[in-house]
PDB file of N, CA and C in Angstrom:
ATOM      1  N   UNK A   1      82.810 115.737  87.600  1.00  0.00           N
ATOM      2  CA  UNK A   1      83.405 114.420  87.777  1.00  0.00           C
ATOM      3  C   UNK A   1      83.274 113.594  86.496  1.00  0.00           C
ATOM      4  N   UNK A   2      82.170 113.761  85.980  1.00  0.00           N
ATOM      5  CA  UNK A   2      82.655 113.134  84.247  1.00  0.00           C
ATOM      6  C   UNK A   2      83.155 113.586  83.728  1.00  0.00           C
ATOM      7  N   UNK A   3      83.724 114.552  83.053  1.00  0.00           N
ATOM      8  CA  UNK A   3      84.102 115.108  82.802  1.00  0.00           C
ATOM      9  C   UNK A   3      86.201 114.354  82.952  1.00  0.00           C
ATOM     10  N   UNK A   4      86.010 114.040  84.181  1.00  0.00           N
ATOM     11  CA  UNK A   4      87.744 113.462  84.465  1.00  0.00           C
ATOM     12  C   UNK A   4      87.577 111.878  84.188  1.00  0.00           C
ATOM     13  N   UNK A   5      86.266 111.315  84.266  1.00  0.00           N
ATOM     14  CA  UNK A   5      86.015 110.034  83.610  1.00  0.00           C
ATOM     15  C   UNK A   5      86.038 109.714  82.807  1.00  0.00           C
ATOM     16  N   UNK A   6      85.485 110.960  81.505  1.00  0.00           N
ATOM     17  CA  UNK A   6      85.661 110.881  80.361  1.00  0.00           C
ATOM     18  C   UNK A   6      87.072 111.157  80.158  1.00  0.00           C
ATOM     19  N   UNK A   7      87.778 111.799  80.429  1.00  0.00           N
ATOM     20  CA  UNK A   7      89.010 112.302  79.731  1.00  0.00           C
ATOM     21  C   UNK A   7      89.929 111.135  80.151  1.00  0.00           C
ATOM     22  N   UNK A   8      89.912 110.418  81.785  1.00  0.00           N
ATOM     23  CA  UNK A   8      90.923 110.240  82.352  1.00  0.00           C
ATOM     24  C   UNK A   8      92.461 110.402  82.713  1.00  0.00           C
ATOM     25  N   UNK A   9      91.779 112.063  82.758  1.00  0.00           N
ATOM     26  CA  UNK A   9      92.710 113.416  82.864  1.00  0.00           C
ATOM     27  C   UNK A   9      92.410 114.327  83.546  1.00  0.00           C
ATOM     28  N   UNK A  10      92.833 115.666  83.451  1.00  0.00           N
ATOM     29  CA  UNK A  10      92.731 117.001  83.983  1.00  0.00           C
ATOM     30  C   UNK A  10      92.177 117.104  82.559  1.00  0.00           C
ATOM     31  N   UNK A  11      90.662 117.409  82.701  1.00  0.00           N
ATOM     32  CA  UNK A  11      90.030 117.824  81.330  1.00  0.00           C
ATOM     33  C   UNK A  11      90.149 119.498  81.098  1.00  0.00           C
ATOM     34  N   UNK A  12      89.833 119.668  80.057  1.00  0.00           N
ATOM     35  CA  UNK A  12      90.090 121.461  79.969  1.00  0.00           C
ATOM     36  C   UNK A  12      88.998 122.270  81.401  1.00  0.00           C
ATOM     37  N   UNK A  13      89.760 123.076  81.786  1.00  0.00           N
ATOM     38  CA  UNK A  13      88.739 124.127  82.831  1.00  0.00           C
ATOM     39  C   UNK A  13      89.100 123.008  83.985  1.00  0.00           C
ATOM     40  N   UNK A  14      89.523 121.997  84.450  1.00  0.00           N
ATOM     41  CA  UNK A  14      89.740 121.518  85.793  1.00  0.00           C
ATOM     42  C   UNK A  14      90.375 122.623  86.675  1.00  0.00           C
ATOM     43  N   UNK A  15      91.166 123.440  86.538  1.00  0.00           N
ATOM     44  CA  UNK A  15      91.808 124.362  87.558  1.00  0.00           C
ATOM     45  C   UNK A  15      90.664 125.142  88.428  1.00  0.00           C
ATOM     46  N   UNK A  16      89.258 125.215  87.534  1.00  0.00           N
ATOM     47  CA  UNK A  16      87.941 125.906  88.095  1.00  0.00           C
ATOM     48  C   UNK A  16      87.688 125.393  89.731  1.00  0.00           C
ATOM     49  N   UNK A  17      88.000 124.259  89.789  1.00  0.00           N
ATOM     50  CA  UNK A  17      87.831 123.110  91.097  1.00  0.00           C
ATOM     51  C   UNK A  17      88.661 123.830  92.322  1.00  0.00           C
ATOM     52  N   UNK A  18      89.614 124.575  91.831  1.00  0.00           N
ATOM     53  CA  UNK A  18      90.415 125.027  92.972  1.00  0.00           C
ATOM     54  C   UNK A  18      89.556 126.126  93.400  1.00  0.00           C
ATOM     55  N   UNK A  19      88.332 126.621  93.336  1.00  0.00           N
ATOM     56  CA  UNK A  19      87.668 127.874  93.479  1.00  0.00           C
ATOM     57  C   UNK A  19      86.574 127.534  93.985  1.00  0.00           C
ATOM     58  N   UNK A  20      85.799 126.057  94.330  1.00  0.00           N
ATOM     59  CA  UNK A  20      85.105 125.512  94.826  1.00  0.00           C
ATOM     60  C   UNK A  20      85.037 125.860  96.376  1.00  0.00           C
ATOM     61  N   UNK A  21      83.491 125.565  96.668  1.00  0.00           N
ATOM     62  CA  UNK A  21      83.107 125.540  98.162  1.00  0.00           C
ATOM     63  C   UNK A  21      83.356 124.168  98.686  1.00  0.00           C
ATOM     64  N   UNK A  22      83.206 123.607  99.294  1.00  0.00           N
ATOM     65  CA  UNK A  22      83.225 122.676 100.561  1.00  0.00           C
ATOM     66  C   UNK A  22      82.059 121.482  99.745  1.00  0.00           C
ATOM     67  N   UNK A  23      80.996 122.116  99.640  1.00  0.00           N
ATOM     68  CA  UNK A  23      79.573 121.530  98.758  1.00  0.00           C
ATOM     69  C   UNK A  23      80.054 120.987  97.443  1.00  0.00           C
ATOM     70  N   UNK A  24      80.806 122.149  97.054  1.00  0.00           N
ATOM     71  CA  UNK A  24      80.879 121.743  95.793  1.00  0.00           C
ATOM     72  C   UNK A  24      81.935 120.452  95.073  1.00  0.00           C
ATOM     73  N   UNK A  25      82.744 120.558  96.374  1.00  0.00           N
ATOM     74  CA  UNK A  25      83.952 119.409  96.250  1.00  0.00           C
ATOM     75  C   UNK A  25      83.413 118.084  96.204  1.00  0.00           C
ATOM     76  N   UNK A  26      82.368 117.731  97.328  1.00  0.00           N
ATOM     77  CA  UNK A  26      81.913 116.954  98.291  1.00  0.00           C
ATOM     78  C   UNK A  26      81.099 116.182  96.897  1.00  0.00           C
ATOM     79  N   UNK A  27      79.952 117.020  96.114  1.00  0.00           N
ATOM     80  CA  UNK A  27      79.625 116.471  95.359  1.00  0.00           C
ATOM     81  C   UNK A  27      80.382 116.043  94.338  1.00  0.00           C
ATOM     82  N   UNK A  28      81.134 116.453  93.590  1.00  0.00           N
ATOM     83  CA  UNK A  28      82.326 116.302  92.708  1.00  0.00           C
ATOM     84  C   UNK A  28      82.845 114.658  93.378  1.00  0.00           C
ATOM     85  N   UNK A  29      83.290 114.560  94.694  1.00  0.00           N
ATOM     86  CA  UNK A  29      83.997 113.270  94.848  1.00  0.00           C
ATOM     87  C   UNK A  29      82.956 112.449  94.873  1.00  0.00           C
ATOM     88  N   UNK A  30      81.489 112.628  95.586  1.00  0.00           N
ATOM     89  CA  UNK A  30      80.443 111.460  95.609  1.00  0.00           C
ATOM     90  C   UNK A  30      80.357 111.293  93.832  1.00  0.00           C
ATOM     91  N   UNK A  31      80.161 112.125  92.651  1.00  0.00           N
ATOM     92  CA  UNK A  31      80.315 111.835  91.494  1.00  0.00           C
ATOM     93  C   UNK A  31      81.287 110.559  91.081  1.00  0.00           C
ATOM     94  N   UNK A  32      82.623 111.011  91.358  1.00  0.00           N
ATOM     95  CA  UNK A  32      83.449 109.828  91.244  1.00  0.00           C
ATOM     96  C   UNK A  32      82.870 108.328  91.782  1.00  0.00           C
ATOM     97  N   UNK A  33      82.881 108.689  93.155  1.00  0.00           N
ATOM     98  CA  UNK A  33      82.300 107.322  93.578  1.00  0.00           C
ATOM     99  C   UNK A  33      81.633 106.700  92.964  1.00  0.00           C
ATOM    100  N   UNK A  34      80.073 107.299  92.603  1.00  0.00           N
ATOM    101  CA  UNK A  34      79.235 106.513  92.004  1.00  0.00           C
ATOM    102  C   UNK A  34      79.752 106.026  90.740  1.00  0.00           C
ATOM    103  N   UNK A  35      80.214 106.746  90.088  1.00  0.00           N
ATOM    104  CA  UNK A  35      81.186 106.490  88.791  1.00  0.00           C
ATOM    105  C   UNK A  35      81.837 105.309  89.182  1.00  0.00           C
ATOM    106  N   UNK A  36      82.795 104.961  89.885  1.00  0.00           N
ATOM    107  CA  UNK A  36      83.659 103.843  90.344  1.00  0.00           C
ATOM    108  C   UNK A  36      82.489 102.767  90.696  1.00  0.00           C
ATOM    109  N   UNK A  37      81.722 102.626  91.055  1.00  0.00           N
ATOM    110  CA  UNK A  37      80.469 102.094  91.689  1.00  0.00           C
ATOM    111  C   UNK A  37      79.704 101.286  90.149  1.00  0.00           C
ATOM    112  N   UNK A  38      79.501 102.411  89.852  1.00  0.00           N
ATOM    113  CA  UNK A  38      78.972 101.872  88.601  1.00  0.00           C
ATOM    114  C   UNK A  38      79.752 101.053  87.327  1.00  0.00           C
ATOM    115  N   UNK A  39      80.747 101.646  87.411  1.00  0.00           N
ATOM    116  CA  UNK A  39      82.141 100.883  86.158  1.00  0.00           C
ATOM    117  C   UNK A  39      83.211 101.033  87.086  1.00  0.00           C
ATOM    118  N   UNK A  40      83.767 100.391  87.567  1.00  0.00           N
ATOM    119  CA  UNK A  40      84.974 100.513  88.342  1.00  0.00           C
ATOM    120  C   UNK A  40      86.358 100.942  87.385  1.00  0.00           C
ATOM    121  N   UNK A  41      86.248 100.837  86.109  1.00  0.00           N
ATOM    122  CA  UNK A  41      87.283 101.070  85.229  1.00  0.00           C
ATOM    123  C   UNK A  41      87.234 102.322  84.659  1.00  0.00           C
ATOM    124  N   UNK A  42      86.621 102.873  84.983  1.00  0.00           N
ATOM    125  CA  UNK A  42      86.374 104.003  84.646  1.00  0.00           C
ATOM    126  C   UNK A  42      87.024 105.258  85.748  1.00  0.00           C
ATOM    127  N   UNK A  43      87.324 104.801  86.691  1.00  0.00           N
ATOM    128  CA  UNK A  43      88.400 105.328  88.042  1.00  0.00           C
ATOM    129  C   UNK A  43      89.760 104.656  88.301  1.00  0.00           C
ATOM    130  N   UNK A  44      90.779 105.112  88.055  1.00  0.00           N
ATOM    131  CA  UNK A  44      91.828 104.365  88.109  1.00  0.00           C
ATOM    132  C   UNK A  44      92.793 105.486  88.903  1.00  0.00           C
ATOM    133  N   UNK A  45      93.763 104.729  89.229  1.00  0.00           N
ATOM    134  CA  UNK A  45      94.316 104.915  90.124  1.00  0.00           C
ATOM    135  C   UNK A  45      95.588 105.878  90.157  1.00  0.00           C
ATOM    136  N   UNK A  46      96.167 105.590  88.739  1.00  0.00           N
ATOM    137  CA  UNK A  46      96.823 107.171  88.239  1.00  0.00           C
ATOM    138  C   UNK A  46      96.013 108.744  88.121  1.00  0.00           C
ATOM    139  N   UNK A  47      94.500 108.589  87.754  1.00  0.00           N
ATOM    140  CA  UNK A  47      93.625 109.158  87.888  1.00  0.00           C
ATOM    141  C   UNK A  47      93.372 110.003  89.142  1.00  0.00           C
ATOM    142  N   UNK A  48      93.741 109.222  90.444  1.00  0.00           N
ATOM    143  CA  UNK A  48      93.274 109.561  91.418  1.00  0.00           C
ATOM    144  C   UNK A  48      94.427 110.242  92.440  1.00  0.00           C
ATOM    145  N   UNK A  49      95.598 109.450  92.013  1.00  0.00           N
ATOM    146  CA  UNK A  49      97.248 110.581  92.255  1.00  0.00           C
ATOM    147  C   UNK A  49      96.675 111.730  91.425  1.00  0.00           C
ATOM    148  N   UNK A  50      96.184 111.699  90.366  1.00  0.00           N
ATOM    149  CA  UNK A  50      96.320 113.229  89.840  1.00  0.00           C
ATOM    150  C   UNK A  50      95.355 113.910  90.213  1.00  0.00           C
ATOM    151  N   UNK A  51      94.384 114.154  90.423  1.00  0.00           N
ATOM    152  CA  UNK A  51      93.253 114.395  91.377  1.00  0.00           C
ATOM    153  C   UNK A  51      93.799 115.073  92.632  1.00  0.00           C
ATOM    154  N   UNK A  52      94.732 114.201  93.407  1.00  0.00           N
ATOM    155  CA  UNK A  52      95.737 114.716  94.795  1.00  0.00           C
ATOM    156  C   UNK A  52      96.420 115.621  94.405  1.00  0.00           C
ATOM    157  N   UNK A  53      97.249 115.796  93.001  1.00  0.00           N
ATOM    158  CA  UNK A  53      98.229 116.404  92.673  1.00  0.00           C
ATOM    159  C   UNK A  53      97.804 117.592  92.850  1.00  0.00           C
ATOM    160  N   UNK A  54      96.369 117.909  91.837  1.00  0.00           N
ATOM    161  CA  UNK A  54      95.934 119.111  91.178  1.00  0.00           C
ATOM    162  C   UNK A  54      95.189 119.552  92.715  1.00  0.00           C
ATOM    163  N   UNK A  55      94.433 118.639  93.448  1.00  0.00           N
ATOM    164  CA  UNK A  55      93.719 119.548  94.328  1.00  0.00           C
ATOM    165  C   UNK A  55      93.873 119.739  96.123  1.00  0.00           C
ATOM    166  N   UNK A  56      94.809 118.516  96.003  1.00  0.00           N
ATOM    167  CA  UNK A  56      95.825 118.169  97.250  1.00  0.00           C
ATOM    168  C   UNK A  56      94.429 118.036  98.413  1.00  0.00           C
ATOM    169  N   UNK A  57      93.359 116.483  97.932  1.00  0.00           N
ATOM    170  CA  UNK A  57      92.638 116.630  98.743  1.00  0.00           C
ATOM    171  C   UNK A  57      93.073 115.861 100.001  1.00  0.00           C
ATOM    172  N   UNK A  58      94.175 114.295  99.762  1.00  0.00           N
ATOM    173  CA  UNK A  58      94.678 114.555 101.044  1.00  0.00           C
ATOM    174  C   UNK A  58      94.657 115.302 101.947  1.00  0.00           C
ATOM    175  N   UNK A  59      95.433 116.457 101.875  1.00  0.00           N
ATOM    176  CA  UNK A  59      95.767 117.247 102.462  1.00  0.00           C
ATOM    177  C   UNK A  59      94.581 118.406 103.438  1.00  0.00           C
ATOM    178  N   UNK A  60      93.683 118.213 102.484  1.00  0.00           N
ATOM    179  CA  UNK A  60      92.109 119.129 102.921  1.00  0.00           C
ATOM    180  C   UNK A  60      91.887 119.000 104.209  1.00  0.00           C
ATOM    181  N   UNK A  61      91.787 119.972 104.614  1.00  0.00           N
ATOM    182  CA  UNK A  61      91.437 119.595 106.440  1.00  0.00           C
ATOM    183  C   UNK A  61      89.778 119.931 106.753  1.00  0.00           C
ATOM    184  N   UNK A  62      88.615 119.555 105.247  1.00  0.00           N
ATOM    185  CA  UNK A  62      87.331 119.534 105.708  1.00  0.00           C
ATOM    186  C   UNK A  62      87.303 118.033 105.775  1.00  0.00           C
ATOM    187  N   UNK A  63      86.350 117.762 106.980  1.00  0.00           N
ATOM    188  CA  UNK A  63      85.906 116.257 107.028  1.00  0.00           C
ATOM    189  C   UNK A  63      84.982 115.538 106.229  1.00  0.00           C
ATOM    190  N   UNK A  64      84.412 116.478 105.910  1.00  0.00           N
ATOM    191  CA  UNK A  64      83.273 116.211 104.856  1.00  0.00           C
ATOM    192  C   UNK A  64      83.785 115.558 103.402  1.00  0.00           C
ATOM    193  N   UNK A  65      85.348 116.148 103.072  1.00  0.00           N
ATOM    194  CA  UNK A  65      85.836 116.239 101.649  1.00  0.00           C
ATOM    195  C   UNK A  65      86.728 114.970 102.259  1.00  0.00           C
ATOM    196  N   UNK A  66      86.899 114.937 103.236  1.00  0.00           N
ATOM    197  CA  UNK A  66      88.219 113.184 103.467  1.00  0.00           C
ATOM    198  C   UNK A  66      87.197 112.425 103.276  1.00  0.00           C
ATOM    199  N   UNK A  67      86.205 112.294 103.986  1.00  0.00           N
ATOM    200  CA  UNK A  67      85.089 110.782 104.109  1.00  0.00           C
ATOM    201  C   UNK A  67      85.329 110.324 102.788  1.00  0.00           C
ATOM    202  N   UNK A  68      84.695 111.444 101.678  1.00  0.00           N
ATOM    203  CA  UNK A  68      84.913 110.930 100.298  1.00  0.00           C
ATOM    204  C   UNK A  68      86.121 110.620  99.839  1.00  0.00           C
ATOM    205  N   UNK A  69      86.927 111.163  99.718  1.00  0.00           N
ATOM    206  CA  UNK A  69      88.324 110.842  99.063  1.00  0.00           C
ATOM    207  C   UNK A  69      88.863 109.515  99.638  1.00  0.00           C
ATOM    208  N   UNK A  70      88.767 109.831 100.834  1.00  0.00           N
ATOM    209  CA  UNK A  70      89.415 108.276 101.453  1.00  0.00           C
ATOM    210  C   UNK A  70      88.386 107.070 101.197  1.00  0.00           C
ATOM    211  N   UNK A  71      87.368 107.209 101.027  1.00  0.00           N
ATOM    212  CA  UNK A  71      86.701 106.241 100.427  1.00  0.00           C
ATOM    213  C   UNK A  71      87.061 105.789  99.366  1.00  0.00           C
ATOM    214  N   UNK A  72      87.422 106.671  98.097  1.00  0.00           N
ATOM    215  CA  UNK A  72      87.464 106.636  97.115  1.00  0.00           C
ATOM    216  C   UNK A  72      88.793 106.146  96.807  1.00  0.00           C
ATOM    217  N   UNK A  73      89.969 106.273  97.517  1.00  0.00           N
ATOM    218  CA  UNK A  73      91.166 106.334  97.640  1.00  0.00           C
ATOM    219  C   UNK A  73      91.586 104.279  97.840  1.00  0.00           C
ATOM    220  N   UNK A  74      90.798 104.522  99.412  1.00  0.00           N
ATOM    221  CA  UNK A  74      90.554 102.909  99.675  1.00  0.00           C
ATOM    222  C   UNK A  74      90.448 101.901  98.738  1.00  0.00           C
ATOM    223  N   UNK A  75      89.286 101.973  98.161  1.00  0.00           N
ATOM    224  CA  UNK A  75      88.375 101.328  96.765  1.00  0.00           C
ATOM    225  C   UNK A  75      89.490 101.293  95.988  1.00  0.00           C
ATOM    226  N   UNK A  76      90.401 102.178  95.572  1.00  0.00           N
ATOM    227  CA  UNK A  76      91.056 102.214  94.751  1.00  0.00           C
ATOM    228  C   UNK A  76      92.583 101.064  95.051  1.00  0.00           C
ATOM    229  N   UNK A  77      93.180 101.290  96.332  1.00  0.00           N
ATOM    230  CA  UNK A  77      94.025 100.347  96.862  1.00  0.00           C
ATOM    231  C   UNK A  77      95.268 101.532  96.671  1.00  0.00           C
ATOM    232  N   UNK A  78      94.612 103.087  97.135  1.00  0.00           N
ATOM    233  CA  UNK A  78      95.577 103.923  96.880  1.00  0.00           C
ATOM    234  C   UNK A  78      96.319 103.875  98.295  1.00  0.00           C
ATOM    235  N   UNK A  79      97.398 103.121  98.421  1.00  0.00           N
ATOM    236  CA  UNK A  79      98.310 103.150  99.816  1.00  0.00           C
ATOM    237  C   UNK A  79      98.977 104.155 100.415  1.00  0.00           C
ATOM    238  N   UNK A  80      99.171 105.186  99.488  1.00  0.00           N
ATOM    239  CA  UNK A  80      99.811 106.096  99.514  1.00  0.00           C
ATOM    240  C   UNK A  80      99.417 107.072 100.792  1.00  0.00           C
ATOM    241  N   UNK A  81      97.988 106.930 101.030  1.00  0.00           N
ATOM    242  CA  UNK A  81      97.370 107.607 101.661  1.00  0.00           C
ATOM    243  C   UNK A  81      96.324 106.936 102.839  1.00  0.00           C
ATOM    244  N   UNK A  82      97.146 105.777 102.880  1.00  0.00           N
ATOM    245  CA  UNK A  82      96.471 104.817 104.716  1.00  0.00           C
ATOM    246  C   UNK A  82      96.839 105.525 105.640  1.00  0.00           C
ATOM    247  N   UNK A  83      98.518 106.320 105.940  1.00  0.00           N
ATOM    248  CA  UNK A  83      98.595 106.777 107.205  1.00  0.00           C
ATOM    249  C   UNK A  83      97.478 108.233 107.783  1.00  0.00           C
ATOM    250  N   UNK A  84      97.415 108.882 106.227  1.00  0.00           N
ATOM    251  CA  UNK A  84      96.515 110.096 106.356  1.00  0.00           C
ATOM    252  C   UNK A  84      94.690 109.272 106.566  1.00  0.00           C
ATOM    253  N   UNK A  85      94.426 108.321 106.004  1.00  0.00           N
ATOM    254  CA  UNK A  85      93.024 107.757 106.312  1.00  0.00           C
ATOM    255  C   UNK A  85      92.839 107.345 107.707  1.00  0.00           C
ATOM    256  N   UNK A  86      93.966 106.797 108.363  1.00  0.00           N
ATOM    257  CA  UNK A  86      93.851 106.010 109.577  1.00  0.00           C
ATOM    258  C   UNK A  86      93.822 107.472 110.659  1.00  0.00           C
ATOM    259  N   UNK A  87      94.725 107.863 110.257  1.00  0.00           N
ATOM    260  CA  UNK A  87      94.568 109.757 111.401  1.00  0.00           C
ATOM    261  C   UNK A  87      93.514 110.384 111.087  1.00  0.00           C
ATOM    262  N   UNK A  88      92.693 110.355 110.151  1.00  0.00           N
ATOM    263  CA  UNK A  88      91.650 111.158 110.271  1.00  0.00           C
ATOM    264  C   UNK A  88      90.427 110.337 110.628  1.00  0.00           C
ATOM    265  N   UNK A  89      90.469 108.879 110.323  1.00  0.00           N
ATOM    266  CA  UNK A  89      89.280 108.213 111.521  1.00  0.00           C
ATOM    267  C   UNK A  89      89.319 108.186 113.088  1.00  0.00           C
ATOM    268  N   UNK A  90      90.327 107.886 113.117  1.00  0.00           N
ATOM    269  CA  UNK A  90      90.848 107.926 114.507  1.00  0.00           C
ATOM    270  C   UNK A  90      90.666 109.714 115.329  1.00  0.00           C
ATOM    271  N   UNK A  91      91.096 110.872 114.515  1.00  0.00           N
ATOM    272  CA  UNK A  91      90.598 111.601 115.203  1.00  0.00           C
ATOM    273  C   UNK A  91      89.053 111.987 115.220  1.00  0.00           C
ATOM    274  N   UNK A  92      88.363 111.539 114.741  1.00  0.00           N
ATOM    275  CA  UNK A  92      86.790 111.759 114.673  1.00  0.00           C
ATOM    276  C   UNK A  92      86.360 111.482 115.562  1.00  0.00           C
ATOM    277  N   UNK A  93      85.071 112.337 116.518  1.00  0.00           N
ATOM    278  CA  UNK A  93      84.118 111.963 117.428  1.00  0.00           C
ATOM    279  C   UNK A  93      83.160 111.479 117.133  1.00  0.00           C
ATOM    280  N   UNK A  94      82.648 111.976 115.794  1.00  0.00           N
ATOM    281  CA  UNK A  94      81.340 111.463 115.090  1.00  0.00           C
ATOM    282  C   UNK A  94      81.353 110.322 114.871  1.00  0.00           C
ATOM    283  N   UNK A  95      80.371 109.375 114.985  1.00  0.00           N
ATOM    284  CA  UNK A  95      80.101 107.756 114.694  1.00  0.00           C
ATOM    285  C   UNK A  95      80.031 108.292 113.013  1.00  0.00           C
ATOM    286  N   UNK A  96      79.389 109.204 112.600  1.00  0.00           N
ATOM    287  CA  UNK A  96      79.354 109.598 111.097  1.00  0.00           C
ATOM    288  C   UNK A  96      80.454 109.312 110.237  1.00  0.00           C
ATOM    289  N   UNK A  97      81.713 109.523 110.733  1.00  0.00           N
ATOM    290  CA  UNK A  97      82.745 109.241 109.920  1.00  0.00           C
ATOM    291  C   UNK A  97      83.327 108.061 110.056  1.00  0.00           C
ATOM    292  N   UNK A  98      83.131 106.971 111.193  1.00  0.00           N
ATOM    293  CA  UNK A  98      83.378 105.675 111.837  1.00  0.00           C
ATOM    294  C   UNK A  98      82.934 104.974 111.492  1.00  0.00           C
ATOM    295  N   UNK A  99      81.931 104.538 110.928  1.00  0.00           N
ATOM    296  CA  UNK A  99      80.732 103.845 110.668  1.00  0.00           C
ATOM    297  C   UNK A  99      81.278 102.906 109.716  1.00  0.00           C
TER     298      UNK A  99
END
């Protein structure tokens, strides 16, 4: 995740991400966060379409990997992706993802 902070790009070797576990994503997006957390300018929002582009986490059907993204997405004022945030709270049983 620094690595795309620093560049505010697809830095060299990003395609590696598509070969990731579940764990490994999960930390990668809490990276961002804190990143955004810590310098908010340092996460931007073309940044984060490309992020979708390359790894289509929208689309991810682990819950573990939306909590983050849509967090991250939110923060960002990425709209693009309210109807997919609002369907995946709404289908959750867990207070974990509600909260």
């Amino acid at each position: 995740s620094e690595a795309w902070m620093n560049a505010g790009e697809a830095p060299e070797g990003a395609a590696q991400l598509n070969d990731w576990g579940t764990d490994q994503r999960v930390l990668f997006l809490e990276g961002l966060l804190e990143g955004h957390e810590a310098d908010n300018s340092r996460i931007t929002l073309p940044m984060v379409q490309a992020l979708d582009n390359a790894y289509s986490f929208t689309s991810n059907g682990n819950s573990e990997v939306h909590l983050r993204w849509f967090t991250l997405c939110i923060r960002l004022s990425h709209t693009d992706v309210l109807d997919q945030a609002i369907a995946f709270l709404t289908s959750q049983g867990r207070m974990k993802f509600v909260r």
